[in-house]
C-alpha atoms as a PDB file:
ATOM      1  CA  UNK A   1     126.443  90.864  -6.853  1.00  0.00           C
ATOM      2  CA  UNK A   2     126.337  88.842  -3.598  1.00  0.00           C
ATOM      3  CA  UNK A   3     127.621  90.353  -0.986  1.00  0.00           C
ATOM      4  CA  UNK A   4     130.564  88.851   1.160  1.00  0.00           C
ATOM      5  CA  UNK A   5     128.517  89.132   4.960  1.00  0.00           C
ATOM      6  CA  UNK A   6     125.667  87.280   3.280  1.00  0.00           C
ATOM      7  CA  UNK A   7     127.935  84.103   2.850  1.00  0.00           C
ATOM      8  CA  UNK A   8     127.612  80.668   5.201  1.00  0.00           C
ATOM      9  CA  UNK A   9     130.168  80.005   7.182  1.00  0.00           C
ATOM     10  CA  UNK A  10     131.665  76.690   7.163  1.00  0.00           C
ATOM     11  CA  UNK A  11     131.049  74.477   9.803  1.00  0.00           C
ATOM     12  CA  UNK A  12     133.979  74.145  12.318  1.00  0.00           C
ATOM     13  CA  UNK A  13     136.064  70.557  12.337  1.00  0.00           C
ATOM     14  CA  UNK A  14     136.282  70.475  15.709  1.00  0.00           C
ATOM     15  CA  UNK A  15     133.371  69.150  18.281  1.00  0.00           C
ATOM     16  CA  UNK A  16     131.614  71.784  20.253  1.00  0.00           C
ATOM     17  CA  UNK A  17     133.157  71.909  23.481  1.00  0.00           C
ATOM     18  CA  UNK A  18     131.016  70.665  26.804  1.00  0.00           C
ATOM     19  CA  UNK A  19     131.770  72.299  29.809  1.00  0.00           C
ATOM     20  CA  UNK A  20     132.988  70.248  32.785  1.00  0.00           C
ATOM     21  CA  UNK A  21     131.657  70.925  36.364  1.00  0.00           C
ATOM     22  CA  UNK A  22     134.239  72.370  38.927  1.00  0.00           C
ATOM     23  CA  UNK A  23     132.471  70.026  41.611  1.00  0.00           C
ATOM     24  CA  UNK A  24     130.433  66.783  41.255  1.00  0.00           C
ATOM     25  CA  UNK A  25     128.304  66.723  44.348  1.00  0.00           C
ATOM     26  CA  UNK A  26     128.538  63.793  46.346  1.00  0.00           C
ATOM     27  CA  UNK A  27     132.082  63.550  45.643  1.00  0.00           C
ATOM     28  CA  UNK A  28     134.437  64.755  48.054  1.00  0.00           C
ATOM     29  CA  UNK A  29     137.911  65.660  47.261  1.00  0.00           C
ATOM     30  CA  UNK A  30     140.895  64.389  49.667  1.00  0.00           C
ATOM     31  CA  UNK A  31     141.421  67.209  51.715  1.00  0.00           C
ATOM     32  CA  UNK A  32     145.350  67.032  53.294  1.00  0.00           C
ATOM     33  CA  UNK A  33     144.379  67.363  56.955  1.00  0.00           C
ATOM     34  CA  UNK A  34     146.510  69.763  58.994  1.00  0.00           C
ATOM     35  CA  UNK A  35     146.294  70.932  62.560  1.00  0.00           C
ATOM     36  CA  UNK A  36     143.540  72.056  63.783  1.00  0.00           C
ATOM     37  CA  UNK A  37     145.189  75.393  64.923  1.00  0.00           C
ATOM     38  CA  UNK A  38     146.766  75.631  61.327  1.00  0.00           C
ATOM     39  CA  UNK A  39     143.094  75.283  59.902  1.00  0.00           C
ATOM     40  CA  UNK A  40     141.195  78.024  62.051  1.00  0.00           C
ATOM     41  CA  UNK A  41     144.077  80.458  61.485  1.00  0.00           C
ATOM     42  CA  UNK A  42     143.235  80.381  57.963  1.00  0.00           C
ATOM     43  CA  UNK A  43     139.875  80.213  58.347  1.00  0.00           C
ATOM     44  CA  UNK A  44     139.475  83.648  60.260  1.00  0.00           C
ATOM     45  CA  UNK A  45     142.337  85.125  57.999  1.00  0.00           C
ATOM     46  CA  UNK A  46     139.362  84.294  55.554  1.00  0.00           C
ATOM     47  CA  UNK A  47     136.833  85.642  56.936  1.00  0.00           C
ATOM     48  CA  UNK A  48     138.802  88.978  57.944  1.00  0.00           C
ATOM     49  CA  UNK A  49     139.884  89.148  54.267  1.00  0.00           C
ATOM     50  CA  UNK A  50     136.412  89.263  52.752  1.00  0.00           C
ATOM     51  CA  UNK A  51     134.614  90.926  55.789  1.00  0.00           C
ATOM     52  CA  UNK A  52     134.056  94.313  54.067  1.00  0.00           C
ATOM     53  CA  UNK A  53     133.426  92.951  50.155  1.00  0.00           C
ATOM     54  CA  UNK A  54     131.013  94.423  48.238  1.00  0.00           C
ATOM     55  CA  UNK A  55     127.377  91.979  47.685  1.00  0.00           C
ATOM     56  CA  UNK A  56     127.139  93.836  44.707  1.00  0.00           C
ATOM     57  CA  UNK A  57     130.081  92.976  43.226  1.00  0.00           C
ATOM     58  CA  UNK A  58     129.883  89.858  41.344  1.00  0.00           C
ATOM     59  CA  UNK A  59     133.879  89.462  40.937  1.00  0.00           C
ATOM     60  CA  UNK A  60     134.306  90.222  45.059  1.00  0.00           C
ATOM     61  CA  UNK A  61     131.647  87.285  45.690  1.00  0.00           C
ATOM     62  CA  UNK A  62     133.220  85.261  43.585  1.00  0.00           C
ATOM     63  CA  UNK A  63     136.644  85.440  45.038  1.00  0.00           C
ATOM     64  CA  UNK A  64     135.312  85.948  48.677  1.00  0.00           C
ATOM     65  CA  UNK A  65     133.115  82.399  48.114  1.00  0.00           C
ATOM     66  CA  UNK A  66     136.294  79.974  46.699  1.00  0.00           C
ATOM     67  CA  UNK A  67     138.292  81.581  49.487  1.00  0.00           C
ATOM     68  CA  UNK A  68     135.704  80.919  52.121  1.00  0.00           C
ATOM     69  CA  UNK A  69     134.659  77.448  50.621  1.00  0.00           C
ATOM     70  CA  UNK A  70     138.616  76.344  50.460  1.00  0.00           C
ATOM     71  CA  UNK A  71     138.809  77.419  54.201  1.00  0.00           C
ATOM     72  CA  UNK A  72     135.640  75.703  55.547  1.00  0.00           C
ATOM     73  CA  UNK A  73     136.791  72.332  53.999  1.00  0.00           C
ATOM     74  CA  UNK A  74     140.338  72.639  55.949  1.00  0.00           C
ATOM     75  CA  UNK A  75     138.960  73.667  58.889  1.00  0.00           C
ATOM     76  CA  UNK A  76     136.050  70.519  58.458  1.00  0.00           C
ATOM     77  CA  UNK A  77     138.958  67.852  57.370  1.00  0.00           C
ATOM     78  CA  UNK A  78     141.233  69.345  60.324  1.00  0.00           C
ATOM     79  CA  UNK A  79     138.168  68.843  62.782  1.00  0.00           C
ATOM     80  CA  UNK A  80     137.282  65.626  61.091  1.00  0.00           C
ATOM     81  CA  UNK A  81     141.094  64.398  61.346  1.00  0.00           C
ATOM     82  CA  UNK A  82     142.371  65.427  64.690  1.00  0.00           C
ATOM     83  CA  UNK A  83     146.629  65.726  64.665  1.00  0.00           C
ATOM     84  CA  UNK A  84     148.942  65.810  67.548  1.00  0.00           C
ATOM     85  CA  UNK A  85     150.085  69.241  67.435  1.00  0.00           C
END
């Protein structure tokens, strides 16, 4: 008697999946410019928001890096674009 945990499974139809990169460096992604006072509102919102996150939490470093990353390249396509406000 075989028994049933022993069995092979069958292979799956479908291709492994590859993972895609979230950013290609080198590549920059149009950033809508806004005004600069616009931009460095955010950007200290940012900063105030994720002032007092944990380092050891993985999840809080995580959210408090996209946050900070999204607000650095407004504030460098604002600077880079200047706007009549």
């Amino acid at each position: 008697m075989r028994w049933p945990f022993t069995r092979r499974r069958r292979p799956s139809p479908f291709p492994a999946h590859t993972p895609a990169p979230l950013h290609t460096p080198g590549s920059t992604p149009a950033a809508e410019a806004m005004p600069l006072a616009i931009a460095l509102r955010i950007a200290r919102e940012a900063l105030a928001r994720h002032a007092d996150a944990d380092v050891n939490s993985r999840p809080a470093m995580y959210f408090a890096a996209v946050d900070l990353d999204h607000a650095l390249r407004l504030l460098v396509a604002a600077l880079d674009n200047p706007q009549d406000s």
